[in-house]
Protein backbone atom coordinates (compact mmCIF):
# COMPACT_ATOMS: atom_id res chain seq x y z
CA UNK A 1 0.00 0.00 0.00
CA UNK A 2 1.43 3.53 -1.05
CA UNK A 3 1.98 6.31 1.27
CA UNK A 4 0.88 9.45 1.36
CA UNK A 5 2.80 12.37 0.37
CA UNK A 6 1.93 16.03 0.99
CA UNK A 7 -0.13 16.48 -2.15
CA UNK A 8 -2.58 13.70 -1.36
CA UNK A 9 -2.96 15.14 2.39
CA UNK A 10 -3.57 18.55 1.34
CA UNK A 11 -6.32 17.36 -1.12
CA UNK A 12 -7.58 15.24 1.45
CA UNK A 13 -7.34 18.71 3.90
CA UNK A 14 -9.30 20.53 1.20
CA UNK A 15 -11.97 18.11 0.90
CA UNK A 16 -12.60 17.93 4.90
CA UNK A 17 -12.33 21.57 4.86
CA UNK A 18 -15.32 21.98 2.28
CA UNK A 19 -17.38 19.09 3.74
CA UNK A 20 -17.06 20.31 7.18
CA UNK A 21 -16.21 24.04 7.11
CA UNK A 22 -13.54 25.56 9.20
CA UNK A 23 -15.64 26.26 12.04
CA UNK A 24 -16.32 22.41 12.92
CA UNK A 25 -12.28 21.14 12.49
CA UNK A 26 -11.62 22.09 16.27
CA UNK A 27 -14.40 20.06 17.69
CA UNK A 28 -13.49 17.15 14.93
CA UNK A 29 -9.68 17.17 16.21
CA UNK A 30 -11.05 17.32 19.72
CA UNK A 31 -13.41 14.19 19.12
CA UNK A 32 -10.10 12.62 17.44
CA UNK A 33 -7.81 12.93 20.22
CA UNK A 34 -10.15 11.94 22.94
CA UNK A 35 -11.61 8.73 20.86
CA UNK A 36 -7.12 8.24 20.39
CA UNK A 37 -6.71 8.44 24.35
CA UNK A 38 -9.43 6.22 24.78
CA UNK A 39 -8.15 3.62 22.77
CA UNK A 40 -5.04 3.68 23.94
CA UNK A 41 -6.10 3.54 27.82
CA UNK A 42 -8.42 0.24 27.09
CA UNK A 43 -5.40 -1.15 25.17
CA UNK A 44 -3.18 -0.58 28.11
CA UNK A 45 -5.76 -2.39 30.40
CA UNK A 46 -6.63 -5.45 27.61
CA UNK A 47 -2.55 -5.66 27.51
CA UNK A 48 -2.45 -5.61 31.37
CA UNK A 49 -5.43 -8.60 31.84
CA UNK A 50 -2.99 -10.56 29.57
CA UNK A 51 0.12 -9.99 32.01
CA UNK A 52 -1.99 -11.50 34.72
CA UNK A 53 -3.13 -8.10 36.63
CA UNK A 54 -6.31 -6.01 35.79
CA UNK A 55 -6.74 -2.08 36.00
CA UNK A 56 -9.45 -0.74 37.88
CA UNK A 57 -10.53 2.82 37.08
CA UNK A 58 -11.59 4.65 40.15
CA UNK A 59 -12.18 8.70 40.47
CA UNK A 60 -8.52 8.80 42.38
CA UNK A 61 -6.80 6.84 39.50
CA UNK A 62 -6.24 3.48 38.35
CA UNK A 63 -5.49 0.26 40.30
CA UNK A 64 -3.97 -2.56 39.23
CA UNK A 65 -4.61 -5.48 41.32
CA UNK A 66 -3.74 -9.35 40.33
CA UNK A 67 -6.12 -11.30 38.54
CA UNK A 68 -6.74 -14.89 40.27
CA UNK A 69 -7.03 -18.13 37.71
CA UNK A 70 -7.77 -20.65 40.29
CA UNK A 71 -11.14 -22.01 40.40
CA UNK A 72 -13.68 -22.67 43.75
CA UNK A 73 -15.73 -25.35 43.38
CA UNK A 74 -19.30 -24.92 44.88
CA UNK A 75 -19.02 -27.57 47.50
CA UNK A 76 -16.02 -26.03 48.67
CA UNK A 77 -17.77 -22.25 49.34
């Protein structure tokens, strides 16, 4: 697949710009980076319930805490 070069992103500029107007590209960049920041953070945590811990997101911060793989059998409760 080719890359881009600076032609083909300033067309590509142009067209959002006439689709979208100037006015909107702030609150479209600011959607962008928060849905980029969000993906990242649940990547972190899927990457983290792989390692064997789990991040809890709490109003103070996250907590990691260690994810438990051994099973309790009913009769033993």
């Amino acid at each position: 697949m080719p890359s881009l070069g600076w032609q083909e992103l300033v067309i590509v500029l142009i067209i959002v710009v006439i689709i979208f107007g100037a006015g909107k590209l702030p609150e479209i960049g600011g959607a962008m980076g928060k849905s980029i920041k969000e993906f990242k953070k649940e990547s972190e945590e899927v990457n983290a319930i792989g390692d064997g811990t789990s991040a809890t997101s709490t109003n103070a911060g996250t907590v990691s805490q260690s994810v438990d793989s051994t099973q309790v059998r009913a009769d033993e409760i």
